[in-house]
C-alpha atoms as a PDB file:
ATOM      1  CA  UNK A   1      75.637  86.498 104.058  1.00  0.00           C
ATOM      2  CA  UNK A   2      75.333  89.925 103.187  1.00  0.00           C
ATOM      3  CA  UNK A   3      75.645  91.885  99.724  1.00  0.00           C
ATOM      4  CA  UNK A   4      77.551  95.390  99.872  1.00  0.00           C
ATOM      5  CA  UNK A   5      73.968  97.505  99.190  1.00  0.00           C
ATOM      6  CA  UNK A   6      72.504  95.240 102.276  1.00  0.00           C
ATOM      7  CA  UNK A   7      75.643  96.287 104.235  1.00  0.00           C
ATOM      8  CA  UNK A   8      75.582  99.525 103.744  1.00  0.00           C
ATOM      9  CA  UNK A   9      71.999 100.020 104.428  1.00  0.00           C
ATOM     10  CA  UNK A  10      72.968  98.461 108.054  1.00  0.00           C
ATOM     11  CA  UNK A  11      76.223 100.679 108.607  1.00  0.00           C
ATOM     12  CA  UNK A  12      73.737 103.907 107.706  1.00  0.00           C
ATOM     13  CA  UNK A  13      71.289 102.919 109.965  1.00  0.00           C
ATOM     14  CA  UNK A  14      73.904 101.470 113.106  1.00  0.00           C
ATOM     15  CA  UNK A  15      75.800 105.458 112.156  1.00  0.00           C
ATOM     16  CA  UNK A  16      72.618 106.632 114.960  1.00  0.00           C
ATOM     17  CA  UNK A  17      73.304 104.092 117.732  1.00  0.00           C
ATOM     18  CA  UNK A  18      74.405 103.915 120.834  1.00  0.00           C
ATOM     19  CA  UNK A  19      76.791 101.536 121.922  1.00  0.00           C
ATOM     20  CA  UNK A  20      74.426  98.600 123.861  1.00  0.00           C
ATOM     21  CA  UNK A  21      77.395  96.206 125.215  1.00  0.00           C
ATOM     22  CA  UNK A  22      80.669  96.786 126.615  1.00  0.00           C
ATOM     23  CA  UNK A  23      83.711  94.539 126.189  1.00  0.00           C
ATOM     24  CA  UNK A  24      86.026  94.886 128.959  1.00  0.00           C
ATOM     25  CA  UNK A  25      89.193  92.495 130.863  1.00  0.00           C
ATOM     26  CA  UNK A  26      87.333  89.882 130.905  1.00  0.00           C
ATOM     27  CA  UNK A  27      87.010  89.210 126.999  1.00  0.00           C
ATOM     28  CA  UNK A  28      84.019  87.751 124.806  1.00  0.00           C
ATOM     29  CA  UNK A  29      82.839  85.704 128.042  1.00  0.00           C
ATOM     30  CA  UNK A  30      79.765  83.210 127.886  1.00  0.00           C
ATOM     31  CA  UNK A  31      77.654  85.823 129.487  1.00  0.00           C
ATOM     32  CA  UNK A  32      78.713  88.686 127.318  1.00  0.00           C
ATOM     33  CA  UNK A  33      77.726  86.058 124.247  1.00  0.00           C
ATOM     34  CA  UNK A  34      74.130  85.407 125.833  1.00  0.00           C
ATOM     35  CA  UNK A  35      73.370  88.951 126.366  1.00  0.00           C
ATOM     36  CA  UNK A  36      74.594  90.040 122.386  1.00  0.00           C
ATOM     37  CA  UNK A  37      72.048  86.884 121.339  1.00  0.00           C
ATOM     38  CA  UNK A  38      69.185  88.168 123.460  1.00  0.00           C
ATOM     39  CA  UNK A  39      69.739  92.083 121.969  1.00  0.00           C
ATOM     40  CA  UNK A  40      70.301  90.533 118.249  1.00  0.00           C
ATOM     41  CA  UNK A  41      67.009  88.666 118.833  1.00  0.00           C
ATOM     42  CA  UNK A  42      65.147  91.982 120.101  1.00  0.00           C
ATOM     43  CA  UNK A  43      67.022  94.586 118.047  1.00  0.00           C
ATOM     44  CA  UNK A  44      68.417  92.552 115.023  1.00  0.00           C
ATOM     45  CA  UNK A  45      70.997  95.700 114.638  1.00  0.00           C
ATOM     46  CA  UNK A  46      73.227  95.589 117.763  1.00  0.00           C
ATOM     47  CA  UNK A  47      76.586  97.774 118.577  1.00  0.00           C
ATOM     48  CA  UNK A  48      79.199  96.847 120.768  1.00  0.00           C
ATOM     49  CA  UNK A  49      82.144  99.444 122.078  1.00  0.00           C
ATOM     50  CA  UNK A  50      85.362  97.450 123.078  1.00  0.00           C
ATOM     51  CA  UNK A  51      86.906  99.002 125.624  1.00  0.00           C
ATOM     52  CA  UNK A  52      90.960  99.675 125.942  1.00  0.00           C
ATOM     53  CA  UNK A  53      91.530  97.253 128.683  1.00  0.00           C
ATOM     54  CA  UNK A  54      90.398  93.827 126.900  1.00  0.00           C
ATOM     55  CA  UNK A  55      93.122  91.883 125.337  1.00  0.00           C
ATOM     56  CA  UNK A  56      91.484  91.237 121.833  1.00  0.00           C
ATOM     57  CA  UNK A  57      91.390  93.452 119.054  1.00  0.00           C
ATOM     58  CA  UNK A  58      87.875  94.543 118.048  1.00  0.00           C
ATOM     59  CA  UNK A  59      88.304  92.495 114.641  1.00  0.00           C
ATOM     60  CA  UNK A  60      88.443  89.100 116.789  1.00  0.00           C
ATOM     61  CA  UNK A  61      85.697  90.001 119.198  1.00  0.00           C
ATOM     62  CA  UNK A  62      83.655  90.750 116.210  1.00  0.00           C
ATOM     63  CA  UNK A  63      84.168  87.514 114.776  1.00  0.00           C
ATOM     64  CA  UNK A  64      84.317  85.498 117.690  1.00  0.00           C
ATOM     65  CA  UNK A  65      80.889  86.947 118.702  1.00  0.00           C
ATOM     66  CA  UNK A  66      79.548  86.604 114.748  1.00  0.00           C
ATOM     67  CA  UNK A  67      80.369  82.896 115.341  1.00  0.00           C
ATOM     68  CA  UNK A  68      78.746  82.273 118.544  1.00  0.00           C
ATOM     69  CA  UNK A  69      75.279  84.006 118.187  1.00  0.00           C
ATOM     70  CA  UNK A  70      74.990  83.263 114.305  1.00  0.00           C
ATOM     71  CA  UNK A  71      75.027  86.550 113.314  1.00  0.00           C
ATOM     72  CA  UNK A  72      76.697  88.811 110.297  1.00  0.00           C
ATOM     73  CA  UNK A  73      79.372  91.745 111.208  1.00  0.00           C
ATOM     74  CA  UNK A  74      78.252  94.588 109.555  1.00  0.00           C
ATOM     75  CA  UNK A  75      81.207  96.581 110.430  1.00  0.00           C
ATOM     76  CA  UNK A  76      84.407  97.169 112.892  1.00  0.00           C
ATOM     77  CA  UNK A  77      85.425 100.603 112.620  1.00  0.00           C
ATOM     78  CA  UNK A  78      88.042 102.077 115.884  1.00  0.00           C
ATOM     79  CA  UNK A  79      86.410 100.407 118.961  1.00  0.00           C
ATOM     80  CA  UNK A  80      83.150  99.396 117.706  1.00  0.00           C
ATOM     81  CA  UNK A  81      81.477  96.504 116.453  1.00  0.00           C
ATOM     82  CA  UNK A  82      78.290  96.435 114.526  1.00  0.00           C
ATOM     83  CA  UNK A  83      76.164  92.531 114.488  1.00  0.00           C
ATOM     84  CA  UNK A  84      72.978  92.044 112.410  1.00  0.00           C
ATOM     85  CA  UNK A  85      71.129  88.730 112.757  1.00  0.00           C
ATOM     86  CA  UNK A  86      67.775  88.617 111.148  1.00  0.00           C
ATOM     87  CA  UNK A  87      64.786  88.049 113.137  1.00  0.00           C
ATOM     88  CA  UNK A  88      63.215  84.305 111.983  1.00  0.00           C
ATOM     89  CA  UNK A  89      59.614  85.018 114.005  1.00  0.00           C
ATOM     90  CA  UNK A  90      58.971  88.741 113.250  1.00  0.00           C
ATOM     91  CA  UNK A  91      61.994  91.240 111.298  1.00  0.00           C
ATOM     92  CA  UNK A  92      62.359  94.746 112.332  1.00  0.00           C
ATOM     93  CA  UNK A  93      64.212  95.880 109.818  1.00  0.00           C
ATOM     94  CA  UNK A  94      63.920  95.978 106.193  1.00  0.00           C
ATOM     95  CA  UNK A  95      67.255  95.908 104.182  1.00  0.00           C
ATOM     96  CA  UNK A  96      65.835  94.716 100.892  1.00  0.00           C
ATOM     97  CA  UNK A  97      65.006  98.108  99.585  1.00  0.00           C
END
């Protein structure tokens, strides 16, 4: 779980990214989960753009996807959806400043 600081830190630093992974017709699919786990587990800060044609709102993608890969939703602003999922081995980032 994150605090509101910890949050924030995230949303600054996702503000710069591009969108990684697309959402399209074909929903949160179990290929669309296994490539968000494999970015969170690289990147740790991944952002996802839902497109217009997929049939959930970005709110339930978010937290379908924040259930299946273990991860936190930092934010869902418009079409986008912002994961964080600390890296156990080696973290990247450093959001207890």
């Amino acid at each position: 779980m994150l605090t509101s600081k910890q949050r924030a830190r995230l949303r600054a630093m996702a503000n710069g990214l591009d969108a990684l992974l697309t959402v399209g017709k074909d929903g949160v699919s179990p290929e669309l989960t296994a490539a968000v786990d494999e970015a969170l587990e690289a990147r740790e800060l991944v952002k996802i753009s839902v497109l217009g044609n997929c049939a959930d709102e970005p709110s339930a993608v978010a937290e379908m996807l924040s259930g299946r890969t273990r991860s936190d939703v930092v934010q869902t602003i418009g079409k986008k959806v912002v994961l964080y999922r600390k890296n156990k081995k080696k973290p990247i980032i450093n959001i207890e400043r």
